[in-house]
C-alpha atoms as a PDB file:
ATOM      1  CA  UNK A   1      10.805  14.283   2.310  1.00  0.00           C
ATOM      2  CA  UNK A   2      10.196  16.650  -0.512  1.00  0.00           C
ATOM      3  CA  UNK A   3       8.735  14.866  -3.784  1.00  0.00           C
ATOM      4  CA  UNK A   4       8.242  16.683  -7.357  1.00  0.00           C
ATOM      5  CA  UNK A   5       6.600  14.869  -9.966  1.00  0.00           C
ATOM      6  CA  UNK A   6       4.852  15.716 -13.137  1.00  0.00           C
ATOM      7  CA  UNK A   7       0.669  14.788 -12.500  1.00  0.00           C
ATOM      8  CA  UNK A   8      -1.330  15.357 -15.580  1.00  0.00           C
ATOM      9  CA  UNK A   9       0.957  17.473 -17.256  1.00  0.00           C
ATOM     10  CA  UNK A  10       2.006  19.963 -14.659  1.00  0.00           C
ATOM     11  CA  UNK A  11       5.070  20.022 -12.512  1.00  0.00           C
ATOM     12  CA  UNK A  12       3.933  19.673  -8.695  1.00  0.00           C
ATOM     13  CA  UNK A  13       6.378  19.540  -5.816  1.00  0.00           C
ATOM     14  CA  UNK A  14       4.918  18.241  -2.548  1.00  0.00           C
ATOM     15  CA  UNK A  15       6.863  18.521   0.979  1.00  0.00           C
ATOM     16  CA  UNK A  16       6.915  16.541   3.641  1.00  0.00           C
ATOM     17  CA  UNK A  17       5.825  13.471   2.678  1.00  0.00           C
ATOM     18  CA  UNK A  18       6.446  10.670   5.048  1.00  0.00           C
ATOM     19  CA  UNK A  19       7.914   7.647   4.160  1.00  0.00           C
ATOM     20  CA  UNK A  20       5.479   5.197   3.481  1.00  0.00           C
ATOM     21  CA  UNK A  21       2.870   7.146   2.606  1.00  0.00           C
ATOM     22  CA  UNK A  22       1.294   6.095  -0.837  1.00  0.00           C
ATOM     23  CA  UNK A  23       0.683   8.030  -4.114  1.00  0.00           C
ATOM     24  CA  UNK A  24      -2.681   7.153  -3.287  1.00  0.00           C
ATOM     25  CA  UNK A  25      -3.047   8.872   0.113  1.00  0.00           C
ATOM     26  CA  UNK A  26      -0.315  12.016  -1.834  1.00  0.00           C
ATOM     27  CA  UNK A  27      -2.785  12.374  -4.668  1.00  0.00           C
ATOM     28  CA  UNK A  28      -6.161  12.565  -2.546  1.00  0.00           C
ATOM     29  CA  UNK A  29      -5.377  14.338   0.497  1.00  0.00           C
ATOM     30  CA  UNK A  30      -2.309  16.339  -0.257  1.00  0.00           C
ATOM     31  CA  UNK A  31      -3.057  17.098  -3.899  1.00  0.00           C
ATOM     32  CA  UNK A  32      -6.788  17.638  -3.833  1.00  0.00           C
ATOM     33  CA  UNK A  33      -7.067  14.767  -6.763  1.00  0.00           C
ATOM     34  CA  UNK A  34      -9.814  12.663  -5.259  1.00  0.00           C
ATOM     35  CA  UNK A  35     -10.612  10.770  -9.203  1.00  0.00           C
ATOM     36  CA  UNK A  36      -8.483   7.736  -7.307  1.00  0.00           C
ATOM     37  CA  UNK A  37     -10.638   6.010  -4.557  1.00  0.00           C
ATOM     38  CA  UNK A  38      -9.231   4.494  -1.939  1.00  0.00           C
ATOM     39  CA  UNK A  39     -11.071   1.524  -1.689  1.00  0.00           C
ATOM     40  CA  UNK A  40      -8.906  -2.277  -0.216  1.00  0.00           C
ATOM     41  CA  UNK A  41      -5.092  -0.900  -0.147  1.00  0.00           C
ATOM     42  CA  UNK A  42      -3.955  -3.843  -1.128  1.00  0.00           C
ATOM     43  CA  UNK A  43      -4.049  -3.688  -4.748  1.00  0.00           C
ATOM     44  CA  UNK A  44      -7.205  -5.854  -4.978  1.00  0.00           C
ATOM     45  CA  UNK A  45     -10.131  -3.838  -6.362  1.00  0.00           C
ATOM     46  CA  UNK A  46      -8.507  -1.646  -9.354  1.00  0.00           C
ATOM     47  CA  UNK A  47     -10.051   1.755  -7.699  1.00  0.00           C
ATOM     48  CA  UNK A  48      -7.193   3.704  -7.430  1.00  0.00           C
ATOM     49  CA  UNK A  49      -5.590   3.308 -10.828  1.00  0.00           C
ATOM     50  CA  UNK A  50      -3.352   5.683 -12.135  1.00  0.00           C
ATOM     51  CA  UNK A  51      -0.557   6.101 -14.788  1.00  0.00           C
ATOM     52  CA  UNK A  52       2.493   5.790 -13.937  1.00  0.00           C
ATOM     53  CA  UNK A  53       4.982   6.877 -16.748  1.00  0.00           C
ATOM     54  CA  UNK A  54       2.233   5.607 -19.089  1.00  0.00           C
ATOM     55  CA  UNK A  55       1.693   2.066 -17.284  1.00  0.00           C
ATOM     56  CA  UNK A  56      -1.247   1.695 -15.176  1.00  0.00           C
ATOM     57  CA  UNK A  57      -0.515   0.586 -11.321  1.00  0.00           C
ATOM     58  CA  UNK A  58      -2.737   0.404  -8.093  1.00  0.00           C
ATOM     59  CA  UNK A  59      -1.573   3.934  -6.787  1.00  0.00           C
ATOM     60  CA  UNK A  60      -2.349   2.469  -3.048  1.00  0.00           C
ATOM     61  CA  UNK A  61       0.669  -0.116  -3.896  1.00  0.00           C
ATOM     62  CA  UNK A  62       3.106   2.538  -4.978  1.00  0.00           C
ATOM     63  CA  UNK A  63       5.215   4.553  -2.291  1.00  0.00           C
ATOM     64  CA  UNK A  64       4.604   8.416  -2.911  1.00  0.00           C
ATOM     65  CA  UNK A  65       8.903   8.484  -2.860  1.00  0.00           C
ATOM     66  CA  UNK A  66       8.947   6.376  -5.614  1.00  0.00           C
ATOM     67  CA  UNK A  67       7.232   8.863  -8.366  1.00  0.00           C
ATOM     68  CA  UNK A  68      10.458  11.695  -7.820  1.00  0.00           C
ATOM     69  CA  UNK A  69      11.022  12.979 -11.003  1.00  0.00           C
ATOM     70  CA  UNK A  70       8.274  10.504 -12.832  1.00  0.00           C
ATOM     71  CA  UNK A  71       5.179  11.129 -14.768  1.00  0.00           C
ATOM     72  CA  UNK A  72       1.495  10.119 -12.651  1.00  0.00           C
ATOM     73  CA  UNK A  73      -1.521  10.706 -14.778  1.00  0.00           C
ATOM     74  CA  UNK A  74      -4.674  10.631 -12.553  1.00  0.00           C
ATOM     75  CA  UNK A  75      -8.633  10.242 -14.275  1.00  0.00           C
ATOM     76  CA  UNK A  76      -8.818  13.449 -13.796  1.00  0.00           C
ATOM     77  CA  UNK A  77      -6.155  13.852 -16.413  1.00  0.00           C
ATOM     78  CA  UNK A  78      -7.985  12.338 -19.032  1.00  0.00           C
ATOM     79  CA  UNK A  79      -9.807  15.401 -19.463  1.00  0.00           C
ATOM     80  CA  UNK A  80      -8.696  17.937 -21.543  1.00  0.00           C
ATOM     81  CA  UNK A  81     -10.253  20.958 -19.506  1.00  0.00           C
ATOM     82  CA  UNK A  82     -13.602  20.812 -19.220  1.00  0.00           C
ATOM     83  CA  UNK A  83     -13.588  18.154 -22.512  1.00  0.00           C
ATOM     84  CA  UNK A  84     -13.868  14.736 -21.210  1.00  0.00           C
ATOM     85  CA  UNK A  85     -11.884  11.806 -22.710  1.00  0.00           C
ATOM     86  CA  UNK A  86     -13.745   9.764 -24.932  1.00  0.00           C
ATOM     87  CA  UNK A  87     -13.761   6.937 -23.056  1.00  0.00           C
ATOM     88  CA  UNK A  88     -14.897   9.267 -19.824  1.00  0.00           C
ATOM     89  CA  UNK A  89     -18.087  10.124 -21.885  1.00  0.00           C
ATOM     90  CA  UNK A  90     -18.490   6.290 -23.270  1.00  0.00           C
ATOM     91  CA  UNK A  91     -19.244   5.390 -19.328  1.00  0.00           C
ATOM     92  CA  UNK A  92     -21.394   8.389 -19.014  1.00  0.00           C
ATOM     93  CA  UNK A  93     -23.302   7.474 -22.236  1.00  0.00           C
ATOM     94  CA  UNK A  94     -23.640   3.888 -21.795  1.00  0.00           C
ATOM     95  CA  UNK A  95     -24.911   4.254 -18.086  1.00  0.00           C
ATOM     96  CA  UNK A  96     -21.685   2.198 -16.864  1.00  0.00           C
ATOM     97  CA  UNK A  97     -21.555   4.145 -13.730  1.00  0.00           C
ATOM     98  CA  UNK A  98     -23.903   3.440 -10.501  1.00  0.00           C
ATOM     99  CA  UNK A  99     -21.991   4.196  -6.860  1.00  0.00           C
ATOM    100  CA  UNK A 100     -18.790   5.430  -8.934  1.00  0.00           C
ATOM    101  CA  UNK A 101     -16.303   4.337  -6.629  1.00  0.00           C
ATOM    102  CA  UNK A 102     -14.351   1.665  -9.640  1.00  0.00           C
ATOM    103  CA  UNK A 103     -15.068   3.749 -12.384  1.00  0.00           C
ATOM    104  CA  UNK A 104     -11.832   6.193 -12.641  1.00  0.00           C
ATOM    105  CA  UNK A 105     -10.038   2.649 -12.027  1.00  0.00           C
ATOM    106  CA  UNK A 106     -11.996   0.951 -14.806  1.00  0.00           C
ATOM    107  CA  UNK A 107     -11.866   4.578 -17.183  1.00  0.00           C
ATOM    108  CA  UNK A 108      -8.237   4.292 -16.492  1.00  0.00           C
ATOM    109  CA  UNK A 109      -7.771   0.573 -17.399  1.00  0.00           C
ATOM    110  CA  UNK A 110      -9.881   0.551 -20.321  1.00  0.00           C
ATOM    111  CA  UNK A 111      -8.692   4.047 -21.647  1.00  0.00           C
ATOM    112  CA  UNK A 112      -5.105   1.580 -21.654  1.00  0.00           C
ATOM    113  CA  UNK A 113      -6.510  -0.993 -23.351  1.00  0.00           C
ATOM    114  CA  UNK A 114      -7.875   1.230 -26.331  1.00  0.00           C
ATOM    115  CA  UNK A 115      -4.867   3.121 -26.166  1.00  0.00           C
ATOM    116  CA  UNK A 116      -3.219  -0.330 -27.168  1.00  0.00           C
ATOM    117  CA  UNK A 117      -5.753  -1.849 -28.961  1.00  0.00           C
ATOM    118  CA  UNK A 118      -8.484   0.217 -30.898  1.00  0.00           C
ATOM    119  CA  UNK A 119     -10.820  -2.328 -31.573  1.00  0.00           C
ATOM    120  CA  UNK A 120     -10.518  -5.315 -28.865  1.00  0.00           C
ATOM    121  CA  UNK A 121     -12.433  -8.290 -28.509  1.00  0.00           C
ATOM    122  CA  UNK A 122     -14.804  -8.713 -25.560  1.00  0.00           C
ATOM    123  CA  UNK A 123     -12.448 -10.775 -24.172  1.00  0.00           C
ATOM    124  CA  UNK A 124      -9.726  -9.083 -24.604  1.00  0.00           C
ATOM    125  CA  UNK A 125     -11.797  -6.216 -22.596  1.00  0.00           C
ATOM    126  CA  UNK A 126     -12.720  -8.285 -19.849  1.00  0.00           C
ATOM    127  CA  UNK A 127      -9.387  -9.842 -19.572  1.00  0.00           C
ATOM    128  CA  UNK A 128      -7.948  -5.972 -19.770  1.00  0.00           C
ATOM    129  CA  UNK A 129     -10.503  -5.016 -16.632  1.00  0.00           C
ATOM    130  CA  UNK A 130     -10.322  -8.256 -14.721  1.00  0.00           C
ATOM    131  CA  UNK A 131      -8.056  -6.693 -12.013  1.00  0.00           C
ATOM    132  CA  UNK A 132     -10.903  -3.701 -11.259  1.00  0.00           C
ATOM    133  CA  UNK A 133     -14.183  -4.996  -9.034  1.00  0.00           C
ATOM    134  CA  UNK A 134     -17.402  -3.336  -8.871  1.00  0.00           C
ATOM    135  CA  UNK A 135     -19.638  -4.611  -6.946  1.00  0.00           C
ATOM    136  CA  UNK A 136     -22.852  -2.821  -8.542  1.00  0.00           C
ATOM    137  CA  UNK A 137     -23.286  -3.154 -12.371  1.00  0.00           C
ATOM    138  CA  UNK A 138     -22.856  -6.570 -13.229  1.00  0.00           C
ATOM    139  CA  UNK A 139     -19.856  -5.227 -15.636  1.00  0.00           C
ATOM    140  CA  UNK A 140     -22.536  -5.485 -18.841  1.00  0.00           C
ATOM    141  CA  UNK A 141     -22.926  -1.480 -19.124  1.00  0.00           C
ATOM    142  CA  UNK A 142     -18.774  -1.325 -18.321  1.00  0.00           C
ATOM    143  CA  UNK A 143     -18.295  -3.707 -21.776  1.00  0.00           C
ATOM    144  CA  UNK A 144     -20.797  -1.210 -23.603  1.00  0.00           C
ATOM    145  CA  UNK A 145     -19.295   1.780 -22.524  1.00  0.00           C
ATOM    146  CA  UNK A 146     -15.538   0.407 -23.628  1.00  0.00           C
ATOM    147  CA  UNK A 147     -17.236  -0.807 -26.771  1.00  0.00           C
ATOM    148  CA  UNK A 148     -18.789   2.249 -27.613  1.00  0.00           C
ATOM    149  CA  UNK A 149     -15.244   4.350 -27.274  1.00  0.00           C
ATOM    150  CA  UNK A 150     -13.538   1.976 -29.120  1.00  0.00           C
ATOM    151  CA  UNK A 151     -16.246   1.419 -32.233  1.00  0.00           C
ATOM    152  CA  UNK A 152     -15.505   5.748 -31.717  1.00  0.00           C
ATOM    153  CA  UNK A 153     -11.984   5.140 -31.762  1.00  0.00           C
ATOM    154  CA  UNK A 154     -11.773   3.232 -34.978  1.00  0.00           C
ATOM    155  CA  UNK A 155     -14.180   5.801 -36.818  1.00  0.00           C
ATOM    156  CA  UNK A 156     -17.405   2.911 -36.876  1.00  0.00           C
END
């Protein structure tokens, strides 16, 4: 089946998908937008989260069939150009990222969060991240990093 879909911004059309093949696998290996990692497929870890007409979602839950004529907005779409998001440059800054493989999940999530909340508590920023695992950092550089784009956010 043919799919066309706007991914950060841009009209893309991608042919013969097969059915049951997820946006996960389309974006990586068809689309050359490896940001989302593929990590349990079973909408466990939080690695391969995406935007999905502005909501986040695993992207390894969501058929590729199911985005026709929808809006995905990848990591990588954060960026504006070579600019990175705020909140992309908070995790660099703050150290949050060791082995990288949750950290376009957690950008993702925690971009959202901000996006709905400038200035949230630390709970509300765990609770916000609690579906996206990493196995490396221990999460306290994660909370920095979404503190530090927030506090940036808000102007402090």
């Amino acid at each position: 089946m043919r799919v066309a879909f706007d991914v950060n911004g841009s009209r893309e059309t991608v042919d013969d998908v097969w059915e049951g093949e997820s946006l996960l696998y389309m974006l990586r290996e068809r689309m050359g937008l490896p940001g989302s990692k593929n990590a349990c497929e079973q909408g466990e870890c939080g690695s391969c989260t995406v935007y999905l007409d502005g909501t986040p979602v695993c992207s390894c839950l969501v058929a590729a069939g199911q985005v026709q004529d929808r809006s995905v907005r990848t990591v990588e779409g954060l960026a504006d150009g070579a600019k990175l998001d705020p909140m992309q440059e908070a995790f660099v800054e703050a150290g949050a990222v060791q082995c990288g493989f949750c950290t376009p999940g957690l950008i993702v999530q925690a971009h959202d969060l901000i996006e709905r909340d400038p200035d949230p508590s630390d709970v509300e920023i765990r609770e916000a991240l609690a579906g996206n695992l990493c196995r490396c950092t221990g999460y306290e550089k994660i909370l920095d990093a979404v503190r530090l784009a927030a506090a940036r956010k808000a102007g402090k």
